[in-house]
N, C-alpha and C. Protein backbone atom coordinates (compact mmCIF):
# COMPACT_ATOMS: atom_id res chain seq x y z
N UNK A 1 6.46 7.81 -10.39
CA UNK A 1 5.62 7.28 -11.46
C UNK A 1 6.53 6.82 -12.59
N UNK A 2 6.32 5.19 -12.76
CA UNK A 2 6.91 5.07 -14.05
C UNK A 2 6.00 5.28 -15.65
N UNK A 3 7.02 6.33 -16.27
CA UNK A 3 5.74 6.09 -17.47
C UNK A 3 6.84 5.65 -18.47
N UNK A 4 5.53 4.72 -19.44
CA UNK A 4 5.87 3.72 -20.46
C UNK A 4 5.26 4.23 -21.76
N UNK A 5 5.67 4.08 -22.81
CA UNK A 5 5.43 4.75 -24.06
C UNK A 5 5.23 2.98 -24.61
N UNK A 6 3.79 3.12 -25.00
CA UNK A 6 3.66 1.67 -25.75
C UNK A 6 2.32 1.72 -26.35
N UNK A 7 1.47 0.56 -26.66
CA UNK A 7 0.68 0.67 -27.51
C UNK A 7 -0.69 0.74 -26.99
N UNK A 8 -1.88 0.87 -27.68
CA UNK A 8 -2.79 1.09 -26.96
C UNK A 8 -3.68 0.83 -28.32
N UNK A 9 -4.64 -0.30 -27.51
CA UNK A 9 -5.24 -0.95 -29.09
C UNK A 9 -6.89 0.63 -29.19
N UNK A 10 -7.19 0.60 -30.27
CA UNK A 10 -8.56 1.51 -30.71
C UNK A 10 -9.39 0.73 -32.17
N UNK A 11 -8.61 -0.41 -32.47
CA UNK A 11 -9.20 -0.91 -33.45
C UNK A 11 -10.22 -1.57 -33.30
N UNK A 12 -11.41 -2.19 -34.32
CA UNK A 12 -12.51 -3.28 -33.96
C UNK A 12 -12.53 -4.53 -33.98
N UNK A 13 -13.04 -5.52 -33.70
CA UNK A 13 -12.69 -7.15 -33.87
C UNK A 13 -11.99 -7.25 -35.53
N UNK A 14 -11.35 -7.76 -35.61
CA UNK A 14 -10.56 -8.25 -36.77
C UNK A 14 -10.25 -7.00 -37.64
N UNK A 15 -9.77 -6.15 -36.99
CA UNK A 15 -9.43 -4.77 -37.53
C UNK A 15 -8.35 -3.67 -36.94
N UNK A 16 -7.32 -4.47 -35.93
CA UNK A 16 -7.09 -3.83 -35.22
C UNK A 16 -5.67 -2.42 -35.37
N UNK A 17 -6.08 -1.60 -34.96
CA UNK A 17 -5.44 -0.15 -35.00
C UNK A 17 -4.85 0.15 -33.15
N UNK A 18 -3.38 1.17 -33.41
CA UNK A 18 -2.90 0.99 -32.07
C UNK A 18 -2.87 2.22 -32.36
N UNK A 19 -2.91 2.74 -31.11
CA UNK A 19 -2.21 4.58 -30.71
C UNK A 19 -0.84 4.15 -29.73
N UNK A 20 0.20 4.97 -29.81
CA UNK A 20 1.55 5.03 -29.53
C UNK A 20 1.42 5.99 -28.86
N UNK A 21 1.32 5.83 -27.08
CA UNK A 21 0.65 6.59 -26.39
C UNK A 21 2.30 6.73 -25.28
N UNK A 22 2.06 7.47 -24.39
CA UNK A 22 2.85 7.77 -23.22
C UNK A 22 2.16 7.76 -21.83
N UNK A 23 2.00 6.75 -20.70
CA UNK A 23 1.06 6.58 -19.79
C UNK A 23 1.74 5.86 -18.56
N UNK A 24 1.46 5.98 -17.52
CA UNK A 24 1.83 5.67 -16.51
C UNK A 24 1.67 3.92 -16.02
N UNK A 25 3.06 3.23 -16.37
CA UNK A 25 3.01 1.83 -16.36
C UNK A 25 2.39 0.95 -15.36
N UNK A 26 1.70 1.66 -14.68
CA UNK A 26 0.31 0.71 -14.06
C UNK A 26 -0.72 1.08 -14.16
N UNK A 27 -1.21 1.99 -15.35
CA UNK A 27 -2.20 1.60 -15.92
C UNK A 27 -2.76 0.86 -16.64
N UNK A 28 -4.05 0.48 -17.12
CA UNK A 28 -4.43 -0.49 -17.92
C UNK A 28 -3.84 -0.19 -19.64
N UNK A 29 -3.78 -1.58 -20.65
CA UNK A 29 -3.76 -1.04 -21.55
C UNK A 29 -4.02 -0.27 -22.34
N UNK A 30 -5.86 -0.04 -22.31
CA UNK A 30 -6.45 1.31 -23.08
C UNK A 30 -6.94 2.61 -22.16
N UNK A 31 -6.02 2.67 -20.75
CA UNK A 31 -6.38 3.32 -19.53
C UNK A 31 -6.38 4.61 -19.68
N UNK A 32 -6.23 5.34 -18.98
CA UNK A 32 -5.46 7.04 -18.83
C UNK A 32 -4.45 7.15 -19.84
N UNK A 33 -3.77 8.28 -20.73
CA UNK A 33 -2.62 8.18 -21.45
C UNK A 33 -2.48 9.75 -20.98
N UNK A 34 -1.02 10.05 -21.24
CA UNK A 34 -0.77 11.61 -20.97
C UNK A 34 -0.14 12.23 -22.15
N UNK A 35 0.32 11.34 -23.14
CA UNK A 35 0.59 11.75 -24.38
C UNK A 35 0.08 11.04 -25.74
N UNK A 36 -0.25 11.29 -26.50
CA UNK A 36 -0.22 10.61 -27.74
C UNK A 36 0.48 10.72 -28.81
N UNK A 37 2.06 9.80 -28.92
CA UNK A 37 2.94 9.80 -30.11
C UNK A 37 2.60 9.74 -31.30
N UNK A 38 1.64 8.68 -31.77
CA UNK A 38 1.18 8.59 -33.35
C UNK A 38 0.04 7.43 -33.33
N UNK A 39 0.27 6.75 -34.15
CA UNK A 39 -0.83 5.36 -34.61
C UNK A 39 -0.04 4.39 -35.81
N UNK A 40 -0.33 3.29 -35.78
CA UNK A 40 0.41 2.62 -35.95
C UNK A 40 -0.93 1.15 -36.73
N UNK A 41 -1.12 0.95 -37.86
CA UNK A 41 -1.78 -0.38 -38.43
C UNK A 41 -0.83 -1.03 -39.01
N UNK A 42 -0.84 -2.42 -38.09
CA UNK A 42 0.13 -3.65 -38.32
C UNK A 42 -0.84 -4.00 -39.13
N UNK A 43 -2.32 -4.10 -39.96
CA UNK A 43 -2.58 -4.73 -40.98
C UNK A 43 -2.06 -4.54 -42.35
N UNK A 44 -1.39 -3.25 -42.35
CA UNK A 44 -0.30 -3.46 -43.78
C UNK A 44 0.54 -2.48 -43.12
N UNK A 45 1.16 -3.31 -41.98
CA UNK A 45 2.85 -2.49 -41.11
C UNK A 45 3.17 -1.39 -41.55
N UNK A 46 2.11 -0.51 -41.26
CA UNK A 46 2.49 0.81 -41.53
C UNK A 46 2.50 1.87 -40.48
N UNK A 47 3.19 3.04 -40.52
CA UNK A 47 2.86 3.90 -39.55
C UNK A 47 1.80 5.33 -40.13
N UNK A 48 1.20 5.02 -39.51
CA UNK A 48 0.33 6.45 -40.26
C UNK A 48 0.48 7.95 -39.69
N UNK A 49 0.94 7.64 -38.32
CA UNK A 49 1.60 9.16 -38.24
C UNK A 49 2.62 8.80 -36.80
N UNK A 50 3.28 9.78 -36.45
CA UNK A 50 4.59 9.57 -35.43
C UNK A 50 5.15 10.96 -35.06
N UNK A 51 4.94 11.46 -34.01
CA UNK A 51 5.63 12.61 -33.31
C UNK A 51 6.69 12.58 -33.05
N UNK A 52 7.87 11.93 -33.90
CA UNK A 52 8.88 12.13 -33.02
C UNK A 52 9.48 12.99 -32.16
N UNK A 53 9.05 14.36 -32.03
CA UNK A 53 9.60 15.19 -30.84
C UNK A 53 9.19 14.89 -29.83
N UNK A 54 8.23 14.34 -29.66
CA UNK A 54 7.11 13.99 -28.65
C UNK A 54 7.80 12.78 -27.53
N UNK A 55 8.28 11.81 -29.08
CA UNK A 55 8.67 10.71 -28.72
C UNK A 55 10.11 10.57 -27.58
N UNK A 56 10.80 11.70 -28.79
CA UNK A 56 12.52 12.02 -27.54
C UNK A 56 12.12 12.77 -26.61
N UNK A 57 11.05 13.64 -26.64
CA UNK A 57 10.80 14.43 -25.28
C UNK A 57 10.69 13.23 -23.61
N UNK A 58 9.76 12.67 -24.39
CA UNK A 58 9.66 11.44 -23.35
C UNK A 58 10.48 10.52 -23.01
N UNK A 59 11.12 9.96 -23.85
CA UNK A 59 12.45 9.61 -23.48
C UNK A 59 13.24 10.45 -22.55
N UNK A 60 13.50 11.51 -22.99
CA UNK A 60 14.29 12.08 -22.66
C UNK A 60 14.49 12.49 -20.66
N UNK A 61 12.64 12.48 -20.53
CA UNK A 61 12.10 12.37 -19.60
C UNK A 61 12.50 11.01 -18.36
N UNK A 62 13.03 10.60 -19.08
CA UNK A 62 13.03 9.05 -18.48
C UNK A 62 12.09 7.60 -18.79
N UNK A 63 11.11 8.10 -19.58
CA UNK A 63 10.24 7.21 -20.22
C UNK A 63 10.72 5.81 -20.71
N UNK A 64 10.29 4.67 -20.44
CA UNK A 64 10.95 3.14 -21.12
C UNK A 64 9.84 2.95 -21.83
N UNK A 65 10.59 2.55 -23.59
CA UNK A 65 9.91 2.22 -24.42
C UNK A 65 9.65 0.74 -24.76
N UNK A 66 8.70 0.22 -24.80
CA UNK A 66 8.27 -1.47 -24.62
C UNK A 66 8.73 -2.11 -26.11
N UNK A 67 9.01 -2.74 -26.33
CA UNK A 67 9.13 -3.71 -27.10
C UNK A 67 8.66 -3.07 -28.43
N UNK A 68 7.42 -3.60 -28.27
CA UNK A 68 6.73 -3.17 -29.62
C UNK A 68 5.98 -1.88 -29.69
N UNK A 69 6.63 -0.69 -29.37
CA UNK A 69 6.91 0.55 -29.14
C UNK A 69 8.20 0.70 -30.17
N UNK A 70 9.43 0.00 -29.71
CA UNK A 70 10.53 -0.09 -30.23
C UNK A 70 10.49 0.15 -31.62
N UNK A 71 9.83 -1.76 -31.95
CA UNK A 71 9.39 -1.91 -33.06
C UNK A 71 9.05 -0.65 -34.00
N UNK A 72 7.79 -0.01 -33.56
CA UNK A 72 7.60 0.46 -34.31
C UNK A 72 7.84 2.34 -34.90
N UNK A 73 8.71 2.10 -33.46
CA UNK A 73 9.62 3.91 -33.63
C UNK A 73 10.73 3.43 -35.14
N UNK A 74 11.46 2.23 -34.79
CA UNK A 74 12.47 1.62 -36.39
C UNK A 74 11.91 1.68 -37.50
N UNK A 75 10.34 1.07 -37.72
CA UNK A 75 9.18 0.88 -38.57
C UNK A 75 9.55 2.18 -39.39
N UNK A 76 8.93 3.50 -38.52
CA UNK A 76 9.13 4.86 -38.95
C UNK A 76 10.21 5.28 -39.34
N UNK A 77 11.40 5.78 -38.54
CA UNK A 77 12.75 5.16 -39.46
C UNK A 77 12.98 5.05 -40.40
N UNK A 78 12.46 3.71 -40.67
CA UNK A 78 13.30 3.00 -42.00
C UNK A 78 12.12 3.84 -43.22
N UNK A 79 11.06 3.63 -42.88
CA UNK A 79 10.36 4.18 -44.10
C UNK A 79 10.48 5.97 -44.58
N UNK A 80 10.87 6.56 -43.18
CA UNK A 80 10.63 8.01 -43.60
C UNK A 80 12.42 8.20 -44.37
N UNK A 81 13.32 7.38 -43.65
CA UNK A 81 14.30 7.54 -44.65
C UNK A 81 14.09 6.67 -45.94
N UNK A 82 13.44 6.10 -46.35
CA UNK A 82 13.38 5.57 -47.44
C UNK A 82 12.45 6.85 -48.54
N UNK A 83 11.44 7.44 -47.98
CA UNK A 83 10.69 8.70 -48.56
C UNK A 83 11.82 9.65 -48.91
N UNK A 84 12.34 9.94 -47.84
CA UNK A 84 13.19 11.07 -48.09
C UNK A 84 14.59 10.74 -49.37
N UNK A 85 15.14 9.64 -49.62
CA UNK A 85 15.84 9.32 -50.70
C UNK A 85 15.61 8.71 -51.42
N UNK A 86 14.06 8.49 -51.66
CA UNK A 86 13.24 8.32 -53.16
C UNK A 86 13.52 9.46 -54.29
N UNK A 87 13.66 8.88 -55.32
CA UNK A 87 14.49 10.02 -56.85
C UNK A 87 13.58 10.32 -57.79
N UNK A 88 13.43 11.83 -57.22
CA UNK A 88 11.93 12.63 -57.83
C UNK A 88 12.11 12.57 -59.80
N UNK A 89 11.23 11.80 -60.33
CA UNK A 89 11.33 11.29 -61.63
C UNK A 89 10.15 12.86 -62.39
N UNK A 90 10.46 12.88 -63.47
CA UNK A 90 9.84 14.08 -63.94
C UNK A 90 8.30 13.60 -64.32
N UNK A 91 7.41 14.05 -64.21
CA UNK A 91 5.65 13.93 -64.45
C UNK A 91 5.62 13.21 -65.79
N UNK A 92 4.92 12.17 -66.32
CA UNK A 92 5.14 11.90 -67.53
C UNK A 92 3.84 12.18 -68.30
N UNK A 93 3.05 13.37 -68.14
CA UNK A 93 2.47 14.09 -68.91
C UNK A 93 3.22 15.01 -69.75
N UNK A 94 4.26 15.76 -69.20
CA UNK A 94 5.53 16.64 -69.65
C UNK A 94 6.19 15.59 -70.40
N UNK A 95 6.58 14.42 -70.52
CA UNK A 95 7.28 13.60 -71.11
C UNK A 95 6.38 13.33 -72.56
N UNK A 96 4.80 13.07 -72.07
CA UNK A 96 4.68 12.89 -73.19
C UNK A 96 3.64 14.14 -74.50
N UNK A 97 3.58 15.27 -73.25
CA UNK A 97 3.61 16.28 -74.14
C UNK A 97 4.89 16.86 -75.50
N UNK A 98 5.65 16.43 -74.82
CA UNK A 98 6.94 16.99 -75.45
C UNK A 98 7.24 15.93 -76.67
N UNK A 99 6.85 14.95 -76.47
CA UNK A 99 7.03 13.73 -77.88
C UNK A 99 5.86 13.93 -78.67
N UNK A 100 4.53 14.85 -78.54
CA UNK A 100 3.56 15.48 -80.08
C UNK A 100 4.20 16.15 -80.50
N UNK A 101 5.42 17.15 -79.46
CA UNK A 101 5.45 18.58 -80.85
C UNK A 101 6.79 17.85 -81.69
């Protein structure tokens, strides 16, 4: 069995939402899945959630990741390292409590 880690549409006409699934590459696109990695809305390219353990498990397994699978494992990536070295600025209620007294 080859299994393929790729997308799997759940969105509505002009609305569309993907699950980042793990499923056996001759199934249909929204067919059987045996894992579910995360979800993924290309209407403002975002990832809304992502397992990555899930994700190297399957790999790791032998799993081939498709294209726009790829895509959007980097997507995650780039943004969760961008979260993580965002520069925690102090509350500016405290800022402007401290300029009455």
């Amino acid at each position: 069995m080859a299994v393929k880690i790729r997308l799997s549409r759940v969105g509505t006409t002009n609305n569309p939402h993907y699950r980042i699934v793990a499923t056996d590459g001759r199934n249909k696109r929204d067919g059987e899945i045996l894992a579910n990695v995360g979800s993924y809305d290309p209407l403002n390219n975002t990832v809304v959630q992502f397992h990555e353990d899930i994700y190297q498990a399957w790999l790791a397994k032998g799993a081939i990741a498709t294209d726009s699978a790829k895509k959007v494992y980097r997507l995650f990536k780039k943004s969760s390292s961008s979260v993580k070295s965002a520069p925690v600025s102090a509350p500016v209620a405290a800022e402007s409590a401290a300029t009455l007294e």
